[in-house]
N, C-alpha and C. Protein backbone atom coordinates (compact mmCIF):
# COMPACT_ATOMS: atom_id res chain seq x y z
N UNK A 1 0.84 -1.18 0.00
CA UNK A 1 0.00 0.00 0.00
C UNK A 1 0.89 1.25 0.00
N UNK A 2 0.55 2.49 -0.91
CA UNK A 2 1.38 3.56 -0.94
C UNK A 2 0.68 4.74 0.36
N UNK A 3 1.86 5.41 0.92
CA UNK A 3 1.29 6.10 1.73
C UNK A 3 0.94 7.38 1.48
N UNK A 4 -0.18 7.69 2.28
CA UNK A 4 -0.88 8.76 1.57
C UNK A 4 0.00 10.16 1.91
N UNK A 5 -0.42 11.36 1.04
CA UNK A 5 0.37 12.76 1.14
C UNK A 5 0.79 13.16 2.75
N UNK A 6 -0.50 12.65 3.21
CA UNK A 6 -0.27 13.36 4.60
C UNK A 6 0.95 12.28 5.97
N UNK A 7 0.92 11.14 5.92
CA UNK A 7 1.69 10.33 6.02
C UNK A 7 2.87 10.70 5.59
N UNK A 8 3.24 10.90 4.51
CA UNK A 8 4.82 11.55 4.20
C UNK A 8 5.11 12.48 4.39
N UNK A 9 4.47 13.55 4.65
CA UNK A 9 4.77 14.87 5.04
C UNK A 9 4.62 14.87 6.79
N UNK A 10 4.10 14.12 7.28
CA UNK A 10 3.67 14.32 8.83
C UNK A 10 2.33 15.16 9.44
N UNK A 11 2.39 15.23 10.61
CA UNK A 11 1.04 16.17 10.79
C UNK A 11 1.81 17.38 11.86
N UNK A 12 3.37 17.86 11.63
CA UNK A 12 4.17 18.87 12.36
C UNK A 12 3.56 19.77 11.28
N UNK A 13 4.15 21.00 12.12
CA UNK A 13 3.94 22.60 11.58
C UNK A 13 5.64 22.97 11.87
N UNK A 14 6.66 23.24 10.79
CA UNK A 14 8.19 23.40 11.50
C UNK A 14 8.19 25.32 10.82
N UNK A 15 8.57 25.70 11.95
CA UNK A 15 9.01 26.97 11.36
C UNK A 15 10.18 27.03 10.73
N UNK A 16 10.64 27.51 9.26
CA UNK A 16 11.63 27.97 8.72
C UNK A 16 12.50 29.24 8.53
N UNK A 17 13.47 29.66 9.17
CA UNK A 17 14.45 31.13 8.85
C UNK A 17 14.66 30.73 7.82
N UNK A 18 14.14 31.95 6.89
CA UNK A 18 15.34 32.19 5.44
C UNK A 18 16.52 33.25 5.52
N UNK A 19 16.84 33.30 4.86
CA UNK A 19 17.98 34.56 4.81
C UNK A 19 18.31 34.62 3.19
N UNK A 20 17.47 36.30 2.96
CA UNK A 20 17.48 36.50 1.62
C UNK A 20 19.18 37.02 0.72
N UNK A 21 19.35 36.97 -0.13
CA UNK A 21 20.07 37.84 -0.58
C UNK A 21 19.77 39.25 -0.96
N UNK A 22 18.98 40.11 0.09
CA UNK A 22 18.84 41.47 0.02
C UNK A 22 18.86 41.84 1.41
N UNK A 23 20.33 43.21 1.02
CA UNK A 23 20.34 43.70 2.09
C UNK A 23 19.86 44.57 2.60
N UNK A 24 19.93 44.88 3.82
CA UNK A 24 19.55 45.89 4.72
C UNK A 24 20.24 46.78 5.34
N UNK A 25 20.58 47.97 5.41
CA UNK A 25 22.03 48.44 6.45
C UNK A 25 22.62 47.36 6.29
N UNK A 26 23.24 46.86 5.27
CA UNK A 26 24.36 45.77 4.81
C UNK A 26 24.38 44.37 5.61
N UNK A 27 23.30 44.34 6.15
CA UNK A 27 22.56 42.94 6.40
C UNK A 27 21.51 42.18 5.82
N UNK A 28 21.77 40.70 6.04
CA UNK A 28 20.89 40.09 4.92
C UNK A 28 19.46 39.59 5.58
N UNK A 29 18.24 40.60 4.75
CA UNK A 29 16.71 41.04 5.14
C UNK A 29 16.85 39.26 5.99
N UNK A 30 15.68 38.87 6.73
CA UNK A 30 15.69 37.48 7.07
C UNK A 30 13.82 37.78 7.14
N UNK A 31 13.62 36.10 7.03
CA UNK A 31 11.82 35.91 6.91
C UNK A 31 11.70 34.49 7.37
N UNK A 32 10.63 34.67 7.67
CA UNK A 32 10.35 32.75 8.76
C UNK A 32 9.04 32.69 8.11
N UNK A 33 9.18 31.40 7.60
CA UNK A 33 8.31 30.36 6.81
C UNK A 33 7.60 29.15 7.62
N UNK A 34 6.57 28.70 6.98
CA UNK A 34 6.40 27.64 8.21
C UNK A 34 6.26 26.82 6.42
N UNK A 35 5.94 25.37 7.41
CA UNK A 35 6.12 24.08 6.62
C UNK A 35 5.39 22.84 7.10
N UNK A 36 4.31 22.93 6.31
CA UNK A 36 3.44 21.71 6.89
C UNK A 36 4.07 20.17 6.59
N UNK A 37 5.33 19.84 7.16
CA UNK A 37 6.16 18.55 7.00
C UNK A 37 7.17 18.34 8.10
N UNK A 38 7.66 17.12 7.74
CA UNK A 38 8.94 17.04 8.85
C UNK A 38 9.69 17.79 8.94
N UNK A 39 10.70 17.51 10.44
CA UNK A 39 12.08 18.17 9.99
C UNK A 39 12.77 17.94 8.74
N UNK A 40 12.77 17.09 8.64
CA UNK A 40 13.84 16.71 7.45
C UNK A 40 13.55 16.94 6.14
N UNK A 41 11.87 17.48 6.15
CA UNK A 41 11.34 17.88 4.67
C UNK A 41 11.42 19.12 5.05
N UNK A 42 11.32 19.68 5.39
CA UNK A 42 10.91 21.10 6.00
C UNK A 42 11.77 22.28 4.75
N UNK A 43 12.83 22.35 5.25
CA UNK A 43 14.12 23.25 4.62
C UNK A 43 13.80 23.18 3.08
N UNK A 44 13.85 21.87 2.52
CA UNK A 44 14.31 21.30 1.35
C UNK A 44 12.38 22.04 0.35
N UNK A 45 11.34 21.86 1.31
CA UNK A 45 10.26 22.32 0.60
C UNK A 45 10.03 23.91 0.79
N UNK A 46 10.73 24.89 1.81
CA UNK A 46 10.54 25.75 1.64
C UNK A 46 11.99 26.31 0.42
N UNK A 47 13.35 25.63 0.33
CA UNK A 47 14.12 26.62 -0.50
C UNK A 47 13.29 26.34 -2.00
N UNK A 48 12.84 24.97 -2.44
CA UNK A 48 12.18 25.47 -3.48
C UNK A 48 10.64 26.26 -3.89
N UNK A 49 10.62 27.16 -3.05
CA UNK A 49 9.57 28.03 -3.15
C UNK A 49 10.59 29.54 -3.30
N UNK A 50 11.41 29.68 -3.10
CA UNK A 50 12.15 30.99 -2.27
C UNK A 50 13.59 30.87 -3.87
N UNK A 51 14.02 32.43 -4.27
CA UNK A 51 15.01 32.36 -5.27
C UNK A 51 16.40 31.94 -4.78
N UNK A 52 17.15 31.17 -6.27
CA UNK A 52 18.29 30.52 -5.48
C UNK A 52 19.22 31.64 -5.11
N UNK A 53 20.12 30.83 -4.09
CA UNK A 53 21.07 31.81 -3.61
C UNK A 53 20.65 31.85 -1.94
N UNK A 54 19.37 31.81 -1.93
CA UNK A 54 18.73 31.95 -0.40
C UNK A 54 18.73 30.67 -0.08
N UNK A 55 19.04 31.11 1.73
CA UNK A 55 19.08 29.80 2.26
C UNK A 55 18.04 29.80 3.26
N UNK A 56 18.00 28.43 3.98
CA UNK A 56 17.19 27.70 4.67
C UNK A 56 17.67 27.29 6.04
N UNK A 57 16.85 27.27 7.27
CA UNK A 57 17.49 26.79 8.27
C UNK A 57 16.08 26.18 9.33
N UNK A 58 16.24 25.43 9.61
CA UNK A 58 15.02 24.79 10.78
C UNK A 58 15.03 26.38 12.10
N UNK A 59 14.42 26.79 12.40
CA UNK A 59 13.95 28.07 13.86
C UNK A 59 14.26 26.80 15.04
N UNK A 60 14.83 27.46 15.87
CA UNK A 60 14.88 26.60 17.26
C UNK A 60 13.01 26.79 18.10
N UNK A 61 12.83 28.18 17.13
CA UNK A 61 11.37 28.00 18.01
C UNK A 61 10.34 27.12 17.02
N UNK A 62 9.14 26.98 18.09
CA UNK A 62 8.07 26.24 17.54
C UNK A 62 6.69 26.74 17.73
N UNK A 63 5.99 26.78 17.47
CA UNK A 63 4.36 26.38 17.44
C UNK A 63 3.68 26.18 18.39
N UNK A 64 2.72 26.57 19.11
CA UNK A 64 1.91 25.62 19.86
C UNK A 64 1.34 25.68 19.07
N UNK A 65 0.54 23.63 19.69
CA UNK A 65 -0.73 23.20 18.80
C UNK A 65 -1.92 24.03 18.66
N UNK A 66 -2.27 24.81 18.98
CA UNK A 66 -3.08 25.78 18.74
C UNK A 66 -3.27 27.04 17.88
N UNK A 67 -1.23 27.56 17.77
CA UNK A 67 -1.39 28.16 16.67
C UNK A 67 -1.05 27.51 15.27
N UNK A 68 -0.11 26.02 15.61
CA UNK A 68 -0.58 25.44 14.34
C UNK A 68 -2.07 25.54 13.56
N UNK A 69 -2.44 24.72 14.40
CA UNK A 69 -3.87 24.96 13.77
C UNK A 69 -4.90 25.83 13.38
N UNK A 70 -3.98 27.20 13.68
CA UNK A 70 -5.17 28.04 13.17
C UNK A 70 -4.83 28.67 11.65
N UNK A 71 -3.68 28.09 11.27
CA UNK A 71 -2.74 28.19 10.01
C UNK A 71 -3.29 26.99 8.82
N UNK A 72 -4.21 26.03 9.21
CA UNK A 72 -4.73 25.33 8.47
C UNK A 72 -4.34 24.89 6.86
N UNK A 73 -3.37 24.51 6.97
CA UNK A 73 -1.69 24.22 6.27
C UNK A 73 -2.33 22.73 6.20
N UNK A 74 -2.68 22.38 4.84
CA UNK A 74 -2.32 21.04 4.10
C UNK A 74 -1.42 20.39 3.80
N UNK A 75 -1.00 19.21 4.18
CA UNK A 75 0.12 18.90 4.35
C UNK A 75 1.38 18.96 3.46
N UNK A 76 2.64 18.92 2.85
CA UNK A 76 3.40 19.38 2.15
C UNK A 76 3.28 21.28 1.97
N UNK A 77 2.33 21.72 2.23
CA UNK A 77 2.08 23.18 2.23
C UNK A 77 3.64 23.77 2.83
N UNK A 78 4.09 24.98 2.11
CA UNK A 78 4.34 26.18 2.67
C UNK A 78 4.40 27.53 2.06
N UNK A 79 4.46 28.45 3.46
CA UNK A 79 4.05 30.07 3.00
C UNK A 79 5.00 30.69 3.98
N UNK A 80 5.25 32.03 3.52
CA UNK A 80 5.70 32.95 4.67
C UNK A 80 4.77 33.11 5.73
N UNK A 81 5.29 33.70 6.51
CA UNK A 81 4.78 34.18 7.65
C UNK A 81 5.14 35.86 7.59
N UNK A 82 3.94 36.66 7.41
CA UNK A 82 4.50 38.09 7.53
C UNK A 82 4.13 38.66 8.51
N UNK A 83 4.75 39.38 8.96
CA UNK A 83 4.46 40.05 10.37
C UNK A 83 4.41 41.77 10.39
């Protein structure tokens, strides 16, 4: 039996730091993504959304289950987070 979308992606919410190549006062702008997948998918599905050159990093912070869920993120899903 093949496993379904949501099975491979997980049922986590991982926040992602990017770090663009545009600067700021000669620092590089930064933006946090979330990622309806594992750790280990996480990075790899948000850099191909984001132009190359930018990188990817797992946030030491997290989520509560509550504000996961109010982000209602299908699984493999991701988006910025703008603030």
């Amino acid at each position: 039996m093949v496993p379904d979308m949501a099975q491979s992606f997980g049922d986590d919410i991982q926040l992602v730091e990017v770090t663009t190549d545009e600067l700021v006062r000669g620092l590089p702008r930064k933006q946090v993504w979330v990622a309806a997948a594992t750790c280990e998918q996480a990075t790899t599905l948000v850099l191909a959304q984001v132009p190359e050159g930018w990188t990817a990093a797992l946030s030491d912070a997290g989520l509560e289950p509550d504000e996961a869920a109010l982000l209602k993120m299908q699984p493999g899903e991701v988006r910025e987070l703008k603030g």
